[in-house]
Protein backbone atom coordinates (compact mmCIF):
# COMPACT_ATOMS: atom_id res chain seq x y z
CA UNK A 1 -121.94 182.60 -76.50
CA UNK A 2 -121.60 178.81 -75.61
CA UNK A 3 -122.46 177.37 -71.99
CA UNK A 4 -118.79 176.77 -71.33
CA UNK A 5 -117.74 180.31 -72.13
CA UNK A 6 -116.74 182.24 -68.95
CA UNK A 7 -117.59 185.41 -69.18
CA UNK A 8 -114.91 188.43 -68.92
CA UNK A 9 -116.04 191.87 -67.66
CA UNK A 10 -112.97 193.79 -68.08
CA UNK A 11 -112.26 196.10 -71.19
CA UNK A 12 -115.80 195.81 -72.92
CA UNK A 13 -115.48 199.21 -74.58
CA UNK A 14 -118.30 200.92 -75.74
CA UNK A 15 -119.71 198.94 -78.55
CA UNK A 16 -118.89 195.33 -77.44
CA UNK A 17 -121.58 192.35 -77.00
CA UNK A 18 -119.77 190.46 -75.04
CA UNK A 19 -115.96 189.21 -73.91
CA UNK A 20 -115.43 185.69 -73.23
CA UNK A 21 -112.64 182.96 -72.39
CA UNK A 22 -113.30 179.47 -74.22
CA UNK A 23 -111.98 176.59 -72.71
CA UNK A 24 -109.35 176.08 -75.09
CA UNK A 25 -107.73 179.29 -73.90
CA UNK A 26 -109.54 181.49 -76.53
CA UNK A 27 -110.75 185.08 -76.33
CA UNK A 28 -114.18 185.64 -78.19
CA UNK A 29 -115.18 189.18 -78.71
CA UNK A 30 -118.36 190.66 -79.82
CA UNK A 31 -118.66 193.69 -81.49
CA UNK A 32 -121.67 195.76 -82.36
CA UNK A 33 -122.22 198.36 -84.46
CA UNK A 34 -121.62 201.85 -83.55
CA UNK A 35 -119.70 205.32 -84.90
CA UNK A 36 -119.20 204.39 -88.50
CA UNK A 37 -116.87 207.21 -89.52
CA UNK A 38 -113.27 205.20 -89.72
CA UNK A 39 -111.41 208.24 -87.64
CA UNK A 40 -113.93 208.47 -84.98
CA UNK A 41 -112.13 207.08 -81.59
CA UNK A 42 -114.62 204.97 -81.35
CA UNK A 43 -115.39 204.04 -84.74
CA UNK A 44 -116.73 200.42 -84.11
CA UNK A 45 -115.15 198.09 -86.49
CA UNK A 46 -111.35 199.11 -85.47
CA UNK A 47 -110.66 196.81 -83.09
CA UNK A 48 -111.79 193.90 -85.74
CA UNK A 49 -109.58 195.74 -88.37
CA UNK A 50 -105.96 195.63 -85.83
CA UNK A 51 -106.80 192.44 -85.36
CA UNK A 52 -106.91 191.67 -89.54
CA UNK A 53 -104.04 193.86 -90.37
CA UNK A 54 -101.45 192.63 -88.06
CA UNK A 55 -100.50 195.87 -87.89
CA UNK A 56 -99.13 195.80 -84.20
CA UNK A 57 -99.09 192.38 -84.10
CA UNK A 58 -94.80 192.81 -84.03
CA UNK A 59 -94.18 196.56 -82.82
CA UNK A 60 -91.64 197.07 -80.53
CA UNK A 61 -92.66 197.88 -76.78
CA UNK A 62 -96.41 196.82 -76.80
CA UNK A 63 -98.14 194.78 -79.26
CA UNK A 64 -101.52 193.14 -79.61
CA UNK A 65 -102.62 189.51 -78.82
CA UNK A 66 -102.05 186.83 -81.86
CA UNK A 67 -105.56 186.94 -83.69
CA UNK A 68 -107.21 183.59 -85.01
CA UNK A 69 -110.13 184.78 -86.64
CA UNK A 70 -112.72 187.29 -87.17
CA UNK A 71 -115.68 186.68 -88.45
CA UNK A 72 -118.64 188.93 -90.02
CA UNK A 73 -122.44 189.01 -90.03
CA UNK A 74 -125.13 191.12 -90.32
CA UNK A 75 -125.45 191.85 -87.11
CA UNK A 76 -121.90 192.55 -85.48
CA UNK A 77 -117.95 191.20 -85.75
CA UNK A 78 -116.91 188.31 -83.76
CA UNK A 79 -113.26 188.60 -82.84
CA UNK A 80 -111.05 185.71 -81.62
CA UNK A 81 -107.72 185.85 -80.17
CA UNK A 82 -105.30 183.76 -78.01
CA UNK A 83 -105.30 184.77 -74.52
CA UNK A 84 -103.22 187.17 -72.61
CA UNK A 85 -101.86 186.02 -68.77
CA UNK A 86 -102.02 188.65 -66.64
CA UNK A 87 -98.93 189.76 -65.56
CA UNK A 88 -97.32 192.00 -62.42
CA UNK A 89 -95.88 195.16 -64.53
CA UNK A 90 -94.77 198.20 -62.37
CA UNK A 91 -95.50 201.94 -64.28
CA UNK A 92 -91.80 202.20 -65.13
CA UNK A 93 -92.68 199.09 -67.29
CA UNK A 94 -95.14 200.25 -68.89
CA UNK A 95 -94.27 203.79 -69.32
CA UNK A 96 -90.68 202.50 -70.77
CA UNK A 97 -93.35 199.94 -73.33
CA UNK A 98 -95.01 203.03 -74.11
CA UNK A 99 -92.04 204.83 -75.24
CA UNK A 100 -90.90 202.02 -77.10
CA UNK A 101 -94.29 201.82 -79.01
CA UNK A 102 -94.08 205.22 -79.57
CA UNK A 103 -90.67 205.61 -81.09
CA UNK A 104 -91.90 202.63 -84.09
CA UNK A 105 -92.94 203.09 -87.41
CA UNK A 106 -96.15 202.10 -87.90
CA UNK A 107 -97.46 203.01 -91.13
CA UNK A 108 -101.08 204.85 -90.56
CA UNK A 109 -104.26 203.10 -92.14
CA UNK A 110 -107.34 204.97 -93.28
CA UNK A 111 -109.26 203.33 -90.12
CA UNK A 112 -106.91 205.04 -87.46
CA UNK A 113 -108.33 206.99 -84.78
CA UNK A 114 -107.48 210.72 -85.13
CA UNK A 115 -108.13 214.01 -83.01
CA UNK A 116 -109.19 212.05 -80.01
CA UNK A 117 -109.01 214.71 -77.18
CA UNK A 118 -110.71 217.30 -79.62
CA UNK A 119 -113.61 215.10 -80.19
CA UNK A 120 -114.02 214.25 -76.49
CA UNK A 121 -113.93 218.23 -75.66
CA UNK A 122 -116.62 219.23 -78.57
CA UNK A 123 -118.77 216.48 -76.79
CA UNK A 124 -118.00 218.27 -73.40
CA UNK A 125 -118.63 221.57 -74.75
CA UNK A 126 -122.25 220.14 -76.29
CA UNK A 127 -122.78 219.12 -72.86
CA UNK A 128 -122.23 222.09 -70.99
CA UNK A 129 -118.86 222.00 -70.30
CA UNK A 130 -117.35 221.01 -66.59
CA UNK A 131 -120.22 223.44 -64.73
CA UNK A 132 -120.78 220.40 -62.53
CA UNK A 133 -117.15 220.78 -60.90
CA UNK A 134 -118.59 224.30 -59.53
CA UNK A 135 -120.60 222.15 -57.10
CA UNK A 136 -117.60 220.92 -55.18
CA UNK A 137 -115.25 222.49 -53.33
CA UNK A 138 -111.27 222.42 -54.85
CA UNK A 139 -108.37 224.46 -53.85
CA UNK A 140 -108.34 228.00 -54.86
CA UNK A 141 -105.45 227.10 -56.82
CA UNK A 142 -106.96 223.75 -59.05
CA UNK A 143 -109.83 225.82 -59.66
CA UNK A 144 -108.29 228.64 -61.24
CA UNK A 145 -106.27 226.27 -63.45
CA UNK A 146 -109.34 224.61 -64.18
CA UNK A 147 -111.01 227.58 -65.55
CA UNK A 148 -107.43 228.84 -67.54
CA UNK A 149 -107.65 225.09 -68.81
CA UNK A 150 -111.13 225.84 -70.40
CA UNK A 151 -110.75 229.15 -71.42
CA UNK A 152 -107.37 228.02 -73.61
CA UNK A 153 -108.75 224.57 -74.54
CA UNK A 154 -108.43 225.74 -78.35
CA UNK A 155 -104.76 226.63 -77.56
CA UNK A 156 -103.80 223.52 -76.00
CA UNK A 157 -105.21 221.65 -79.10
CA UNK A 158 -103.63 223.37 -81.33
CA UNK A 159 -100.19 222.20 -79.52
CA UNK A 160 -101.27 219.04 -79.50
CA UNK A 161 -101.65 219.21 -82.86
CA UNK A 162 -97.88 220.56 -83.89
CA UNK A 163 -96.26 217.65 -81.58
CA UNK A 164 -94.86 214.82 -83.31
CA UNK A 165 -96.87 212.36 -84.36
CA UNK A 166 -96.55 208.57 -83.31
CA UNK A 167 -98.31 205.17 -83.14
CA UNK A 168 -100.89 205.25 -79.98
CA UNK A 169 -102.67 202.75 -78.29
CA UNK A 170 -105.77 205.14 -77.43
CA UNK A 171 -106.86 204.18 -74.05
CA UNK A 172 -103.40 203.01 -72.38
CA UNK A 173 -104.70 202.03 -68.71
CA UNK A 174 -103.51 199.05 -67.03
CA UNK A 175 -106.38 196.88 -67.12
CA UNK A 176 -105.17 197.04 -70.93
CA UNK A 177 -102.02 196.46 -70.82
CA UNK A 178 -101.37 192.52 -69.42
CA UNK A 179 -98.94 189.96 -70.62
CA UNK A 180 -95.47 190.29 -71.61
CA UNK A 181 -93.97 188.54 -74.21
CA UNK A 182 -90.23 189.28 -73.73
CA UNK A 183 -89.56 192.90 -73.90
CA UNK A 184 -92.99 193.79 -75.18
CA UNK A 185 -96.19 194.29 -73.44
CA UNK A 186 -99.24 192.77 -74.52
CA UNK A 187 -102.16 195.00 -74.90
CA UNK A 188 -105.58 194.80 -75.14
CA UNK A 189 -108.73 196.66 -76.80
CA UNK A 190 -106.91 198.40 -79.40
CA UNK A 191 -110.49 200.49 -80.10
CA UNK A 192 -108.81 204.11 -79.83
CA UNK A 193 -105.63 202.74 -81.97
CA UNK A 194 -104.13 205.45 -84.12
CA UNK A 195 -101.11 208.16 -84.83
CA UNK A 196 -101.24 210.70 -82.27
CA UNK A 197 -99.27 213.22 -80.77
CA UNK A 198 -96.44 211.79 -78.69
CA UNK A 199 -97.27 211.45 -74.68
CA UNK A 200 -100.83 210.84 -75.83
CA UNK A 201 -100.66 207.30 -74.17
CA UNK A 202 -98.01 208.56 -71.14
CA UNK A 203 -100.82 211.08 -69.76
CA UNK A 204 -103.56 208.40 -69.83
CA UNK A 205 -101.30 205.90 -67.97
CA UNK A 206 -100.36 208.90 -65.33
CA UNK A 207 -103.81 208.96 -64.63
CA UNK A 208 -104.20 205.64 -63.62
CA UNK A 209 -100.96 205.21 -61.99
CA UNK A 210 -99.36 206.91 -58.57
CA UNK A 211 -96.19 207.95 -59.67
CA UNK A 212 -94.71 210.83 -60.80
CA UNK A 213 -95.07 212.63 -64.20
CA UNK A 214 -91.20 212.74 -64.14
CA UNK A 215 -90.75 209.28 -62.93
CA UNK A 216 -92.58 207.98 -65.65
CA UNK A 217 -90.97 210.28 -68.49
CA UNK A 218 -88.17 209.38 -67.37
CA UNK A 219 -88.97 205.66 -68.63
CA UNK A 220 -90.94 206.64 -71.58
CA UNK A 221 -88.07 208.34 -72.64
CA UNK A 222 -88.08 212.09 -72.56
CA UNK A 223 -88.34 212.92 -77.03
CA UNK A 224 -88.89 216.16 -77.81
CA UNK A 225 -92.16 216.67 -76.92
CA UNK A 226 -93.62 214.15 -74.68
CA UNK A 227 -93.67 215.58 -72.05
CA UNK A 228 -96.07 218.32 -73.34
CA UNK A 229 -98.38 215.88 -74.63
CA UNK A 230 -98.94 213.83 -71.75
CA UNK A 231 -99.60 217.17 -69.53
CA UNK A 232 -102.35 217.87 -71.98
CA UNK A 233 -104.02 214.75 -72.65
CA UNK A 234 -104.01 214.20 -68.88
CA UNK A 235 -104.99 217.18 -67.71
CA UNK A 236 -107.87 217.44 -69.76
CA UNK A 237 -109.06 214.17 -69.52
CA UNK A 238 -108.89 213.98 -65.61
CA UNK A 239 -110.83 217.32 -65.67
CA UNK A 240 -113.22 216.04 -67.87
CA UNK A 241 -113.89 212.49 -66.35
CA UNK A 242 -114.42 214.56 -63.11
CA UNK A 243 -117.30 216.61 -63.81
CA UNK A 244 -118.70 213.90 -65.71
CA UNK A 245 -118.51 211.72 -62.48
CA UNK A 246 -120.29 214.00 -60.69
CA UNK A 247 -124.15 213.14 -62.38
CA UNK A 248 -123.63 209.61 -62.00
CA UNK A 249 -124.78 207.07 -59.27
CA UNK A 250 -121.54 206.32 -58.54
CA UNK A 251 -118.80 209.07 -59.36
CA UNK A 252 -115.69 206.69 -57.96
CA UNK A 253 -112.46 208.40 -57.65
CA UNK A 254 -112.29 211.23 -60.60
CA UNK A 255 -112.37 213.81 -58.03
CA UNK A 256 -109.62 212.78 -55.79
CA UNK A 257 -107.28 211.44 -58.89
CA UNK A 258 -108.01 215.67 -60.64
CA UNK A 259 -107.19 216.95 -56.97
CA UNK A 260 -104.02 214.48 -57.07
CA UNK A 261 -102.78 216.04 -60.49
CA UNK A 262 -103.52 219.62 -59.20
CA UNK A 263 -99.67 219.96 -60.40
CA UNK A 264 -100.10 218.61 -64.20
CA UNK A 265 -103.72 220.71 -64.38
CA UNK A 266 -101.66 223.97 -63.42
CA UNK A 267 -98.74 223.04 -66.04
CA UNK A 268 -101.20 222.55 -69.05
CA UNK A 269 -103.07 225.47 -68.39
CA UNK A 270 -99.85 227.45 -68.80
CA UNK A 271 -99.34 228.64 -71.75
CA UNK A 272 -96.13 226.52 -73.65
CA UNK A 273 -93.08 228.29 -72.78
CA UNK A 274 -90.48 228.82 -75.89
């Protein structure tokens, strides 16, 4: 880091050193070393790799920003890019980028992040599970979904796991997802990047956003499928980040956001119909 770097704080990720804006409109990232297992989601040298392959530097619907260089030492990666300008994108926007992203080829590399949601859950499990959410009061209703959600977690993977798969960003909030360059969406912190199952990246974006499930499949694009997937992924992750909230010193908004998607929680703990 140089004197004239301003510092970013946005999208660090978990194994960063550092984000930083140069004055010549340059992004510097530093990454440190972390998971080394190439499908882990957080397997530390994949955002350095995206950025080398050019993989998604051209996919239709969202795409990453240009890359100028990364660089290796012993310690870490340095990874520089040209900037993104934030941009005003509404969820249809996004959800529609999404869905374009989605429906691309993208051919998979040995480095892409697999079985994200199951690795997250075996880490809950480890952990004890979502026992913390049985010191708060919820609806009679959300908490018996939350318990069928548990109880068939080994189900709902194994649907996840029969859905089509298709190129996914991994952590599709909208902090990540910035510029526009035409019809595309530029994204950031491609860490999570991989082939999932399809709606992986709609349910993370209907946690962050208030609209809809239906609004926003509706511009994703409703494949055979999707709709499924995002229930899942969201559903579990909003019940997860919950009870994880709830031992630390500030718990923000999980709580309220899982009581918001009381609806999605009840239709992913229902068994798939058909």
């Amino acid at each position: 880091m140089r004197p004239d770097w301003e510092p970013l704080t946005s999208g660090t990720g978990q194994h960063n050193g550092g984000v930083w804006r140069t004055p010549d409109g340059l992004v510097v990232k530093r990454l440190l070393p972390g998971p080394e297992q190439p499908r882990h989601h957080a397997y530390w040298q994949r955002q350095a790799l995206v950025a080398e392959s050019g993989l998604v530097a051209r996919t239709p619907g969202l795409r990453s920003p240009t890359t100028v260089k990364v660089e290796r030492d012993g310690s870490g990666i340095t990874v520089w890019t040209s900037w993104v300008e934030p941009v005003a994108l509404t969820s249809a926007e996004l959800a529609h980028a999404l869905g374009r992203f989605a429906a691309s080829v993208v051919a998979e590399p040995a480095w892409g992040a697999r079985d994200v949601l199951r690795t997250r859950l075996a880490t809950v499990e480890r952990r004890g599970g979502w026992r913390a959410l049985d010191r708060i009061e919820l609806p009679a209703e959300l908490r018996h979904a939350v318990e069928a959600l548990w109880s068939r977690r080994a189900e709902a993977l194994a649907e996840l796991d029969a859905l089509p798969r298709v190129p996914t960003h991994g952590d599709a909030h909208p902090v990540n997802l910035l510029g526009r360059d035409g019809d595309d969406v530029i994204a950031i912190d491609w860490e999570q990047f991989g082939v999932g199952p399809i709606g992986f990246d709609l349910g993370y974006l209907l946690l962050a956003e208030d609209r809809t499930l239906d609004d926003l499949l509706g511009a994703y694009g409703n494949r055979r499928g999707a709709r499924r997937g995002a229930v899942i992924t969201a559903a579990y992750t909003a019940v997860s980040r919950a009870a994880w909230s709830l031992d630390q010193p500030e718990p923000g908004d999980h709580v309220r956001r899982l009581t918001a998607l009381a609806d999605v929680v009840d239709e992913a703990a229902r068994a798939k119909m058909g």
